[in-house]
C-alpha atoms as a PDB file:
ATOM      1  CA  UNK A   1    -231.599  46.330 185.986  1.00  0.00           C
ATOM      2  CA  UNK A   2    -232.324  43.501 187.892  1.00  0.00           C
ATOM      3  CA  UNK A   3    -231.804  39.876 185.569  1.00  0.00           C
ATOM      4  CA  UNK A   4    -232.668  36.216 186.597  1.00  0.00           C
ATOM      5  CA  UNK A   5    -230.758  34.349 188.443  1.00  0.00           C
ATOM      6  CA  UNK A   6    -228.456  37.211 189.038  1.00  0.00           C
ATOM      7  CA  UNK A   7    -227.249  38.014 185.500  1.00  0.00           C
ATOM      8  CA  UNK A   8    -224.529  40.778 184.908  1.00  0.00           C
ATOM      9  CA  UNK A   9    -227.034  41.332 182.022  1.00  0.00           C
ATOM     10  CA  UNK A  10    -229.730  40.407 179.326  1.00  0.00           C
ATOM     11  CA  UNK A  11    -228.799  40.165 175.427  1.00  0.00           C
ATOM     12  CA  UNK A  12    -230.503  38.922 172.002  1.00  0.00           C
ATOM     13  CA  UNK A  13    -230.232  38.840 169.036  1.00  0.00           C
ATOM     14  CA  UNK A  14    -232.950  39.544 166.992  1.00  0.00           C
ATOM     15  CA  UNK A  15    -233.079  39.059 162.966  1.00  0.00           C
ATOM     16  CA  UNK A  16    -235.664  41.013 160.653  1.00  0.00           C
ATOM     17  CA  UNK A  17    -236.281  38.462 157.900  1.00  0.00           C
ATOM     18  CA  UNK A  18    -237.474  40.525 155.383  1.00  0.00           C
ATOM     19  CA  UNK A  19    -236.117  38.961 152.287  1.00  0.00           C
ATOM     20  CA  UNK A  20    -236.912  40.664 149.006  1.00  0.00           C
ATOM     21  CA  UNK A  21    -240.346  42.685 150.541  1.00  0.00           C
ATOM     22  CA  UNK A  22    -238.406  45.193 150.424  1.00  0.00           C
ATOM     23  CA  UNK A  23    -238.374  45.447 146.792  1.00  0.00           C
ATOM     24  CA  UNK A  24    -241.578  44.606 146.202  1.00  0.00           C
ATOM     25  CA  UNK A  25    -243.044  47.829 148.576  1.00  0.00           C
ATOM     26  CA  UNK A  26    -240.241  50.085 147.100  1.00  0.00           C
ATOM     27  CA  UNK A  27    -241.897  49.431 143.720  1.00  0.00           C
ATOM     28  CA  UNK A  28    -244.783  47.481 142.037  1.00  0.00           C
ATOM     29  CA  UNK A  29    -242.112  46.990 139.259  1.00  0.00           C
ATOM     30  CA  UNK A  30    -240.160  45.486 141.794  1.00  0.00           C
ATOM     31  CA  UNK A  31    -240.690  42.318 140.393  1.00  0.00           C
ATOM     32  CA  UNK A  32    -238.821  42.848 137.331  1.00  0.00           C
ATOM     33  CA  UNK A  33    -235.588  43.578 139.052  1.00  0.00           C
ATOM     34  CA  UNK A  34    -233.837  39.558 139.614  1.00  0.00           C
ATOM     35  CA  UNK A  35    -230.605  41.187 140.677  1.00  0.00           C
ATOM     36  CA  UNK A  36    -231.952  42.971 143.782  1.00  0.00           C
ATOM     37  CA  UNK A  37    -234.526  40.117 144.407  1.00  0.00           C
ATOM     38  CA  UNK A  38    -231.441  37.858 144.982  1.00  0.00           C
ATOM     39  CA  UNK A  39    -229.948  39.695 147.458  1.00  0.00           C
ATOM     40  CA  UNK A  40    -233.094  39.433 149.436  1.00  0.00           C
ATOM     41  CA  UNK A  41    -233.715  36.071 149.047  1.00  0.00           C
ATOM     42  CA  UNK A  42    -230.291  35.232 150.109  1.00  0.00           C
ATOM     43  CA  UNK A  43    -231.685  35.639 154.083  1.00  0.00           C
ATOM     44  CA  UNK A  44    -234.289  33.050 153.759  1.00  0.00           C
ATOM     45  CA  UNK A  45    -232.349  30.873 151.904  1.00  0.00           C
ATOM     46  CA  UNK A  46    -228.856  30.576 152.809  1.00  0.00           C
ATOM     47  CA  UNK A  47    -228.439  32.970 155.537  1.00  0.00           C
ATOM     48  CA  UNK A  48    -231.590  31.797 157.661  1.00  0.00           C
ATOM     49  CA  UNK A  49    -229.855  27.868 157.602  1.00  0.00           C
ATOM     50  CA  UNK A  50    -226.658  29.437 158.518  1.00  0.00           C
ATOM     51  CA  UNK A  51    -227.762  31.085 161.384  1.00  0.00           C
ATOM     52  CA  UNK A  52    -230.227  28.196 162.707  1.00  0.00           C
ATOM     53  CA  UNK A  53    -226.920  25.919 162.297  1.00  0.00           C
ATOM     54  CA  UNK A  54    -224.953  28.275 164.742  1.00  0.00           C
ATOM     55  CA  UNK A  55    -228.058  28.293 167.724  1.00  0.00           C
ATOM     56  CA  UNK A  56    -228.540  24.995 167.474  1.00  0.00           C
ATOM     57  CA  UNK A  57    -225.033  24.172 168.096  1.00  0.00           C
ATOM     58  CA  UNK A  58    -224.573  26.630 170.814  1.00  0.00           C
ATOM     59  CA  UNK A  59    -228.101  25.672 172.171  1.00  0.00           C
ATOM     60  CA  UNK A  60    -229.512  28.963 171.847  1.00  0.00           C
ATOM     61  CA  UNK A  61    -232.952  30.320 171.264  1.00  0.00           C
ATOM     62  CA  UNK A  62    -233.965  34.047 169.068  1.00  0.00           C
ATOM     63  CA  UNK A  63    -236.107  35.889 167.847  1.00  0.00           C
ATOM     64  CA  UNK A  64    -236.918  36.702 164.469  1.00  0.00           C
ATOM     65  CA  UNK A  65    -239.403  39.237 163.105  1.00  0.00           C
ATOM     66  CA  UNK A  66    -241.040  38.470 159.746  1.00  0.00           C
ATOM     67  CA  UNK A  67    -243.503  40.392 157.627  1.00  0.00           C
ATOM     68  CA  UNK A  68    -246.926  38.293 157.128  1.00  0.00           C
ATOM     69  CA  UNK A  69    -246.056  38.423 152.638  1.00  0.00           C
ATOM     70  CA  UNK A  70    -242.428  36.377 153.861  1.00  0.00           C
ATOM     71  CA  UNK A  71    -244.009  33.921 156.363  1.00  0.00           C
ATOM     72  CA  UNK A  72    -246.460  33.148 153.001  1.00  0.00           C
ATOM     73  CA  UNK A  73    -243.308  33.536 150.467  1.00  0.00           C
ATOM     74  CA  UNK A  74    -240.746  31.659 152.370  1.00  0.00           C
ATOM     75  CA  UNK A  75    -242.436  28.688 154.277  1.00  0.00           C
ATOM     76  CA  UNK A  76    -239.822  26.398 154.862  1.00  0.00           C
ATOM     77  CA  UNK A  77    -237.295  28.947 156.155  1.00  0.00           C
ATOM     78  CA  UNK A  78    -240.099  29.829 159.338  1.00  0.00           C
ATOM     79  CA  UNK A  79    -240.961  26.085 159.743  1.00  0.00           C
ATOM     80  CA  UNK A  80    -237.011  25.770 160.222  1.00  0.00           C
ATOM     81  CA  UNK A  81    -237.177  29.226 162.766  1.00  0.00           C
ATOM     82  CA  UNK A  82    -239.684  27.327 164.536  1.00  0.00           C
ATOM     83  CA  UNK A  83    -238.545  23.708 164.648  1.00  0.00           C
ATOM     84  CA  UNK A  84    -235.725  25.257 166.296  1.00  0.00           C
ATOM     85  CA  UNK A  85    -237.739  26.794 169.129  1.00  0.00           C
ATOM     86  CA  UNK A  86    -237.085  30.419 168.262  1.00  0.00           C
ATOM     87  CA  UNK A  87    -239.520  32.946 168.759  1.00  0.00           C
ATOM     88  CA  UNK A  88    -241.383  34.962 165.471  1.00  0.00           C
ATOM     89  CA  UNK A  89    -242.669  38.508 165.824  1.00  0.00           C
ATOM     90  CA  UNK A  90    -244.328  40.623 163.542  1.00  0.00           C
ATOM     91  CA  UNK A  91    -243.033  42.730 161.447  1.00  0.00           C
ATOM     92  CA  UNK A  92    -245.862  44.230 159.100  1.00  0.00           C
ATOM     93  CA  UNK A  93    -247.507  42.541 156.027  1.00  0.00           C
ATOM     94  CA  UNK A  94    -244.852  43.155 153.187  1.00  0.00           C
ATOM     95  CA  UNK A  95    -242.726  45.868 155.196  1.00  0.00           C
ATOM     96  CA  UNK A  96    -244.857  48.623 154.380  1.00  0.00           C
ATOM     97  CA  UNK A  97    -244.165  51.979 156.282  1.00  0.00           C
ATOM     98  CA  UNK A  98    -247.165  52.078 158.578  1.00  0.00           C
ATOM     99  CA  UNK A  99    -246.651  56.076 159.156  1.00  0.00           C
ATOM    100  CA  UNK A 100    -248.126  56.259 155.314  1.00  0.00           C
ATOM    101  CA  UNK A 101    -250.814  54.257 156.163  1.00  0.00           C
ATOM    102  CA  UNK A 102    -254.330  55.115 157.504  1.00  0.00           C
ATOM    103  CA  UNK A 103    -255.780  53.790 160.777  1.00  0.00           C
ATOM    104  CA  UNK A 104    -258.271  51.288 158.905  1.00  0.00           C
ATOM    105  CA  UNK A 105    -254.846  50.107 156.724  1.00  0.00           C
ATOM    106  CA  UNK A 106    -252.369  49.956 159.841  1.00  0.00           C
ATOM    107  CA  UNK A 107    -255.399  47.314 161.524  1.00  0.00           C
ATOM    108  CA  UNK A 108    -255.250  45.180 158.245  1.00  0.00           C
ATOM    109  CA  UNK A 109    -251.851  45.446 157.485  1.00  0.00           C
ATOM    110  CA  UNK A 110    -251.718  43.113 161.219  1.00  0.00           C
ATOM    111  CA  UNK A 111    -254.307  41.236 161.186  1.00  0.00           C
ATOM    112  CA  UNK A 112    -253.149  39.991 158.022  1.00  0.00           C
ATOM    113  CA  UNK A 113    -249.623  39.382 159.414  1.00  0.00           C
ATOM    114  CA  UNK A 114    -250.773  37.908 162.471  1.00  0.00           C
ATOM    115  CA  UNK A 115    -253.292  35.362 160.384  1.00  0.00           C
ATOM    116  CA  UNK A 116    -250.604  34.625 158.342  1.00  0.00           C
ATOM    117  CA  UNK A 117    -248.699  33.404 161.160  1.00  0.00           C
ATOM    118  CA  UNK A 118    -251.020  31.532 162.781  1.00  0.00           C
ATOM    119  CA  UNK A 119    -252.877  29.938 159.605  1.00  0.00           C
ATOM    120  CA  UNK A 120    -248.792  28.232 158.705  1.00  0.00           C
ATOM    121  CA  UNK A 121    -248.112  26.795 162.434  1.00  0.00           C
ATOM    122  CA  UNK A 122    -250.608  28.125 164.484  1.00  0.00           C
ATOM    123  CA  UNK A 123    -248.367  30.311 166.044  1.00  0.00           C
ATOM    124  CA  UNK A 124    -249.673  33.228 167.556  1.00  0.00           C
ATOM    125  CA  UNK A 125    -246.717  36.177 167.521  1.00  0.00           C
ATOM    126  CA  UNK A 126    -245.638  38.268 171.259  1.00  0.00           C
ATOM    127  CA  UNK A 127    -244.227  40.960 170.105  1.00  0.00           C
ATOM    128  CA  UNK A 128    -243.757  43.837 167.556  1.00  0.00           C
ATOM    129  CA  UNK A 129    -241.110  46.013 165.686  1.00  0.00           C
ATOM    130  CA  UNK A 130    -242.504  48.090 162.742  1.00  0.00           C
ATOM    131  CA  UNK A 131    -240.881  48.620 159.425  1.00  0.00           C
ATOM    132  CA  UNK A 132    -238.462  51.115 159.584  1.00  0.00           C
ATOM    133  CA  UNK A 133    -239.065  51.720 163.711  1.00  0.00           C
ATOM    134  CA  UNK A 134    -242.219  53.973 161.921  1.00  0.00           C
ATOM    135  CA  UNK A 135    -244.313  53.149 164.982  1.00  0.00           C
ATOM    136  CA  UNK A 136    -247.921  55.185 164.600  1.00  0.00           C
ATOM    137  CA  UNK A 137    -249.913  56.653 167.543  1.00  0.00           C
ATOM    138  CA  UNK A 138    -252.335  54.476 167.003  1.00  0.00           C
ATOM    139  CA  UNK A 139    -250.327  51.335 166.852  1.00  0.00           C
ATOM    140  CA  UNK A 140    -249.559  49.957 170.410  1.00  0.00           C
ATOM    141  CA  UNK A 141    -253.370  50.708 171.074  1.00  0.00           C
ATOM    142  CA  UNK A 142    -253.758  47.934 168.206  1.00  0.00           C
ATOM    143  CA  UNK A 143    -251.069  45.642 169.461  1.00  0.00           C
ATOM    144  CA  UNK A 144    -252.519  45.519 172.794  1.00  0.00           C
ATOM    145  CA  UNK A 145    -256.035  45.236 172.070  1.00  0.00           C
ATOM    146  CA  UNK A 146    -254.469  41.910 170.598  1.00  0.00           C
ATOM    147  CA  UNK A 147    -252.610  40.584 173.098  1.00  0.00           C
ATOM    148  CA  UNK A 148    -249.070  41.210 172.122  1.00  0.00           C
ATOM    149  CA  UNK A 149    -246.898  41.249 174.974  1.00  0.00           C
ATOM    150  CA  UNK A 150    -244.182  43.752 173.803  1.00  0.00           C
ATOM    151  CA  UNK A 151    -243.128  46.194 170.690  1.00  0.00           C
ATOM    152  CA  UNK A 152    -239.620  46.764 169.882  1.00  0.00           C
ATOM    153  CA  UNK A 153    -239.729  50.128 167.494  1.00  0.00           C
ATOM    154  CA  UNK A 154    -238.850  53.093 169.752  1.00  0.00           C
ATOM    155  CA  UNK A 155    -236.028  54.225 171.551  1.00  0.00           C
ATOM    156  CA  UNK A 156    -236.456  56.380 174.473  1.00  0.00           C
ATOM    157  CA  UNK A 157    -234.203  54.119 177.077  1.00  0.00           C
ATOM    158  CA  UNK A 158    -231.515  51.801 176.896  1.00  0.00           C
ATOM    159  CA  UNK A 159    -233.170  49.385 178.695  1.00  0.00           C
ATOM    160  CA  UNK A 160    -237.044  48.209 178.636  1.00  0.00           C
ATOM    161  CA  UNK A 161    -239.473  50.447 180.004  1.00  0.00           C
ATOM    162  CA  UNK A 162    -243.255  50.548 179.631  1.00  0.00           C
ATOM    163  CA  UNK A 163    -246.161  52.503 177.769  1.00  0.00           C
ATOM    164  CA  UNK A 164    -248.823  53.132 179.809  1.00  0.00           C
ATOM    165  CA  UNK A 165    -251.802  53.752 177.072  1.00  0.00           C
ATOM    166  CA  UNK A 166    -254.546  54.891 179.122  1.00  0.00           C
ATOM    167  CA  UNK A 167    -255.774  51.815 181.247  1.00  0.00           C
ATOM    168  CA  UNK A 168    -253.199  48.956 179.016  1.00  0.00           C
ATOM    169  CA  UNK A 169    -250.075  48.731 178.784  1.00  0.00           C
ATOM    170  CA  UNK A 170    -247.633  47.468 176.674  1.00  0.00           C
ATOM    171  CA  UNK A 171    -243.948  46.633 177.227  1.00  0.00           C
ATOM    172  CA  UNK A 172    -240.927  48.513 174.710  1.00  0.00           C
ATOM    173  CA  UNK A 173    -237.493  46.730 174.014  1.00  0.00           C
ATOM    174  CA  UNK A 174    -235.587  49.407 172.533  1.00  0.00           C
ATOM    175  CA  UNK A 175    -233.456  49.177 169.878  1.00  0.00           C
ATOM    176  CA  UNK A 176    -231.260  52.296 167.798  1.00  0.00           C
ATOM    177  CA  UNK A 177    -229.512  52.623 164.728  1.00  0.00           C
ATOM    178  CA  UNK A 178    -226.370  51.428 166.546  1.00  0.00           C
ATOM    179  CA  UNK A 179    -226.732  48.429 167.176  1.00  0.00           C
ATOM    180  CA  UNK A 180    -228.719  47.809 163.374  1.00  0.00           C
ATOM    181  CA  UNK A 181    -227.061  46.162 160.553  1.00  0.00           C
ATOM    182  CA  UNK A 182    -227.902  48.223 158.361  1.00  0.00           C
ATOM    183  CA  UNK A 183    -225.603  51.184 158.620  1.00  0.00           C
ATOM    184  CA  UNK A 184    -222.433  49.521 158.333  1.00  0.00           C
ATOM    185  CA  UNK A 185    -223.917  46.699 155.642  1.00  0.00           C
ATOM    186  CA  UNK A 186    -226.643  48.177 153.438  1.00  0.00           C
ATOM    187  CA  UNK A 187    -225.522  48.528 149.798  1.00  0.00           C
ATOM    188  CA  UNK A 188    -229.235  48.672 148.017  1.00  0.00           C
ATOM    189  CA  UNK A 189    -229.782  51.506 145.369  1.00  0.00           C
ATOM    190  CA  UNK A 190    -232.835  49.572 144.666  1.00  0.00           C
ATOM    191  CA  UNK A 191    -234.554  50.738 148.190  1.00  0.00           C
ATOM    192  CA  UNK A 192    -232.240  54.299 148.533  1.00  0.00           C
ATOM    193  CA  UNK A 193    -229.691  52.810 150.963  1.00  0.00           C
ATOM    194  CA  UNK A 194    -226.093  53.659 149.463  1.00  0.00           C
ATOM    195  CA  UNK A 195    -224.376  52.942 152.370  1.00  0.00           C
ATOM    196  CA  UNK A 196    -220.306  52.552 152.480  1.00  0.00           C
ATOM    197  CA  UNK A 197    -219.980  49.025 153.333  1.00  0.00           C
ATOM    198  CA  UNK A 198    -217.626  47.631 155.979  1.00  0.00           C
ATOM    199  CA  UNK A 199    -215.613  45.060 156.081  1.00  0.00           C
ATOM    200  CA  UNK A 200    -216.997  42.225 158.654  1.00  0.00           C
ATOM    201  CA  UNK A 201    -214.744  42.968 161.606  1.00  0.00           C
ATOM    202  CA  UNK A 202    -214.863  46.617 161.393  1.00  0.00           C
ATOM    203  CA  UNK A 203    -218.225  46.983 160.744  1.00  0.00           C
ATOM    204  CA  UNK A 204    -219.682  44.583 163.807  1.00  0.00           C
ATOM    205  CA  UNK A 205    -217.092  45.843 166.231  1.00  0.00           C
ATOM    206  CA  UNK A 206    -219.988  48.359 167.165  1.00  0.00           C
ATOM    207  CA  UNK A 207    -222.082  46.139 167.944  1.00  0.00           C
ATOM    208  CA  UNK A 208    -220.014  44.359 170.455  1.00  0.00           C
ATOM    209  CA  UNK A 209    -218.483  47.208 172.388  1.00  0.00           C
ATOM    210  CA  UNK A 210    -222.078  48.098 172.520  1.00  0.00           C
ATOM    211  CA  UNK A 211    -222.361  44.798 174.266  1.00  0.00           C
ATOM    212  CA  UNK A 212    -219.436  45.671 176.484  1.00  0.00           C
ATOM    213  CA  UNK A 213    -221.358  49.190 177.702  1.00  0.00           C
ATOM    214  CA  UNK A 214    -224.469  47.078 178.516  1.00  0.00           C
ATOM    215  CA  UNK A 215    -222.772  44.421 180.705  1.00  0.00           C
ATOM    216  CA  UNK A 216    -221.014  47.409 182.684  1.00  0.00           C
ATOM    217  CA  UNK A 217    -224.491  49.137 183.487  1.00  0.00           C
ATOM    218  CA  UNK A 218    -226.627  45.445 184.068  1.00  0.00           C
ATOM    219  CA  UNK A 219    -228.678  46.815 181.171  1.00  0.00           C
ATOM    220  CA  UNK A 220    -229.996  45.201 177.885  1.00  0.00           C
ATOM    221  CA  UNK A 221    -228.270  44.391 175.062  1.00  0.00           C
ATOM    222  CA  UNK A 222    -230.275  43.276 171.220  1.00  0.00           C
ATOM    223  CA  UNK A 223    -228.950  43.273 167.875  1.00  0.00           C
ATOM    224  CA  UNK A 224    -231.232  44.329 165.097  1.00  0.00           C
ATOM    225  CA  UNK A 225    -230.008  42.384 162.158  1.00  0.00           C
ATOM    226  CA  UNK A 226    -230.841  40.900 158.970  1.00  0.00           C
ATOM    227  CA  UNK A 227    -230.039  37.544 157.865  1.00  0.00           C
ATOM    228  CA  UNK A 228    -229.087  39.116 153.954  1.00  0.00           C
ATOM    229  CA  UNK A 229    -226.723  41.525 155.388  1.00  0.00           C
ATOM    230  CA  UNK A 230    -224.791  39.681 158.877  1.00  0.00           C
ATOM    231  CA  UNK A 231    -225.837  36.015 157.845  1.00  0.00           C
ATOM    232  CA  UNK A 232    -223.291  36.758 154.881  1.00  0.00           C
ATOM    233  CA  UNK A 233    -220.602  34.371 155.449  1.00  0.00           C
ATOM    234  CA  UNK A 234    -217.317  36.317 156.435  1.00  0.00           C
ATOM    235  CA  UNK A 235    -219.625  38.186 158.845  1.00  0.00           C
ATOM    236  CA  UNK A 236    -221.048  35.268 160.060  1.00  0.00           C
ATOM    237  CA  UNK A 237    -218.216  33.769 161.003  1.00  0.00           C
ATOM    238  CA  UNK A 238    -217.159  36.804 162.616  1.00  0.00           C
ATOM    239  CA  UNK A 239    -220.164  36.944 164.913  1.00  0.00           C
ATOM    240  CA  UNK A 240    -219.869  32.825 165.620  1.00  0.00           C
ATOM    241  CA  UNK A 241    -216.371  33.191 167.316  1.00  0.00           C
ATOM    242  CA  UNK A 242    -217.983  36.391 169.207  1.00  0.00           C
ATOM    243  CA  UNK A 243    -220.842  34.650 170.558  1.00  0.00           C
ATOM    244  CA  UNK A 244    -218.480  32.049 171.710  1.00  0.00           C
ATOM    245  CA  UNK A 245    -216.661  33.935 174.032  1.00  0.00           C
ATOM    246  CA  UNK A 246    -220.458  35.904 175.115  1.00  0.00           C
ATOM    247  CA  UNK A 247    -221.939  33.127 175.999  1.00  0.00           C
ATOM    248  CA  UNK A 248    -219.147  32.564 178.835  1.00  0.00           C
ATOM    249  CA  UNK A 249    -219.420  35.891 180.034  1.00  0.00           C
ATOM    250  CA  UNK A 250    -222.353  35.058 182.461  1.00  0.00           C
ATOM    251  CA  UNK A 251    -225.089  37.587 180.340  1.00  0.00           C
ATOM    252  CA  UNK A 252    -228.467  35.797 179.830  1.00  0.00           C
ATOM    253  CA  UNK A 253    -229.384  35.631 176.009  1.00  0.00           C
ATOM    254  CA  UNK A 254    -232.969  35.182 175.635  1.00  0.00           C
ATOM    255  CA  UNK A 255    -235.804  35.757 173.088  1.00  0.00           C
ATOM    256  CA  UNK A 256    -237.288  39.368 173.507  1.00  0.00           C
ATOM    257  CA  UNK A 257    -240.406  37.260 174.513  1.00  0.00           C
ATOM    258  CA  UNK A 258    -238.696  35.722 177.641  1.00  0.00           C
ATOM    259  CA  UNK A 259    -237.186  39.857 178.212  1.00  0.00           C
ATOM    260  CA  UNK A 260    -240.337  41.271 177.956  1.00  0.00           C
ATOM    261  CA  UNK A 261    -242.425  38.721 180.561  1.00  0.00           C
ATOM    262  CA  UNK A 262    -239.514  39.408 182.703  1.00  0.00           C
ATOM    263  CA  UNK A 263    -239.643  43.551 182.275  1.00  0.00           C
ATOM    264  CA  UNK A 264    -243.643  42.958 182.810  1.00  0.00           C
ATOM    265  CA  UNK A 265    -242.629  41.692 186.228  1.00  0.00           C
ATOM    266  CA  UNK A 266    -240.651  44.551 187.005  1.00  0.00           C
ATOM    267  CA  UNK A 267    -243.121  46.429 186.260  1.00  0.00           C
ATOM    268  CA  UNK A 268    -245.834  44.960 188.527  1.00  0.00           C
ATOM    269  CA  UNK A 269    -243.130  45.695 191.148  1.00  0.00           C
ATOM    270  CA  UNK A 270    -242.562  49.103 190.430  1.00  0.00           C
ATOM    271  CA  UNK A 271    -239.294  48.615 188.919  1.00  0.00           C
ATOM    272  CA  UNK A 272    -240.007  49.466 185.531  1.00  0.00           C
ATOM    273  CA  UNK A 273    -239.690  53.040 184.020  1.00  0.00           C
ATOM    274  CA  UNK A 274    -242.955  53.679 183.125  1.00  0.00           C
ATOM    275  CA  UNK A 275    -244.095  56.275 180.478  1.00  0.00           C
ATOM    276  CA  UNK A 276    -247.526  57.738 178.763  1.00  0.00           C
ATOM    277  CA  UNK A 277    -248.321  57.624 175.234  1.00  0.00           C
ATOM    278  CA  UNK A 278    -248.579  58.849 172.689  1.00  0.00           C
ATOM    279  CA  UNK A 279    -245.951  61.598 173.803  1.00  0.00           C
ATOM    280  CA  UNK A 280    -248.221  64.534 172.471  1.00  0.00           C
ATOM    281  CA  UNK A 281    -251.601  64.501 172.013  1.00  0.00           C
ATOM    282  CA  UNK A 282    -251.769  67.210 169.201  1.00  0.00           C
ATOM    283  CA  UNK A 283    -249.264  69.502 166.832  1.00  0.00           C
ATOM    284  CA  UNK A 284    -246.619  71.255 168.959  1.00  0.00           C
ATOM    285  CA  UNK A 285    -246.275  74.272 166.526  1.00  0.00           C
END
């Protein structure tokens, strides 16, 4: 793809702050468990400074996606996302899975995210990525008929490409289980994730040969991580002397914001892959 001013490539990083809503939707008990609430609230509270600490020494702006219940739960960790001039995108209202939810619920479940949002800062959120990637038929129809600029949920490309929904359109930033966190990280009986954990350099060298394939091809390149599982110190570090070294390699890191403006341009061009949805329009069997 074609990048400003000529860039081998675009890359972000992009953190799902989603704290200890995760426990909370798993079960209404949830509150009764401290043990797995701490390991949630370590992203908002130590890994979220940590993180801010490296961008704004490196002079780099992100994107984080937070569920509406966190922005609410956690204030001073978004005032600090913000104060920093990164970019917040919505990530549900408490990280529910909007597949179980009806049409009527999956409109709330937004709006209530998006008021959140904008009743703390006045902030008004860009861009999408649903718990879990469970994007809904009906969801980009709601995102655009609000303005958002961009979801990041599905994964049919490498690279941004469009959905054309009928007369609207909305522009997709793909991500995969690849380059998540949360296969190589993810130790949480709590939620049903049992996953062998890594140790820091083995389990982010994925990530950044990932990088590596992108910068070959001029394509995109976003990490989907969480501050409770990479903001961990030894990882951390591990991604700080990485980004070092990226950030002379020519490959423009910006929010998924500034990506998807840019892929909307493309688009308006002709550029842009461009493809219907939903896929299917009924059952298939």
């Amino acid at each position: 793809m074609d990048w400003p001013n000529r860039a081998p490539m675009a890359a972000a990083i992009t953190f799902d702050m989603d704290a200890d809503s995760l426990i909370h939707i798993a079960d209404p008990e949830g509150w009764k468990r401290p043990y797995a609430i701490s390991m949630g609230q370590y992203g908002p509270t130590v890994g979220i400074p940590r993180i801010l600490e490296t961008y704004r020494r490196l002079g780099m702006r992100q994107t984080f996606f937070i569920p509406g219940w966190c922005v609410k739960t956690y204030p001073q960790a978004v005032e600090a996302i913000l104060n920093g001039g990164h970019e917040i995108g919505c990530h549900g209202w408490i990280h529910e899975n909007p597949a179980a939810r009806s049409l009527s619920e999956q409109a709330e479940d937004l709006d209530r995210s998006i008021e959140a949002l904008v009743a703390f800062s006045g902030y008004r959120p860009r861009g999408y990525r649903a718990p879990v990637y469970q994007l809904t038929n009906e969801l980009p129809g709601l995102l655009a008929g609000r303005g958002f600029a961009y979801d990041s949920s599905m994964m049919a490309d490498d690279d941004p490409y469009a959905l054309d929904l009928g007369g609207r359109t909305l522009i997709e930033l793909p991500p995969h289980w690849g380059i998540d966190d949360w296969p190589p990280f993810a130790h949480y009986a709590e939620i049903g994730y049992m996953m062998p954990v890594r140790g820091p350099t083995e389990g982010l060298a994925p990530f950044f040969e990932e990088f590596e394939a992108a910068r070959q091809e001029a394509g995109l390149w976003h990490a989907v991580w969480h501050p409770f599982l990479t903001g961990r110190r030894a990882r951390w570090q591990v991604v700080e002397r990485w980004l070092e070294g990226a950030l002379t390699s020519g490959a423009w890191f910006a929010t998924l914001s500034q990506i998807a403006d840019h892929a909307e341009a493309l688009r308006q061009q002709g550029k842009l892959r461009t493809v219907g949805f939903p896929a299917y329009g009924g059952k298939q069997i």
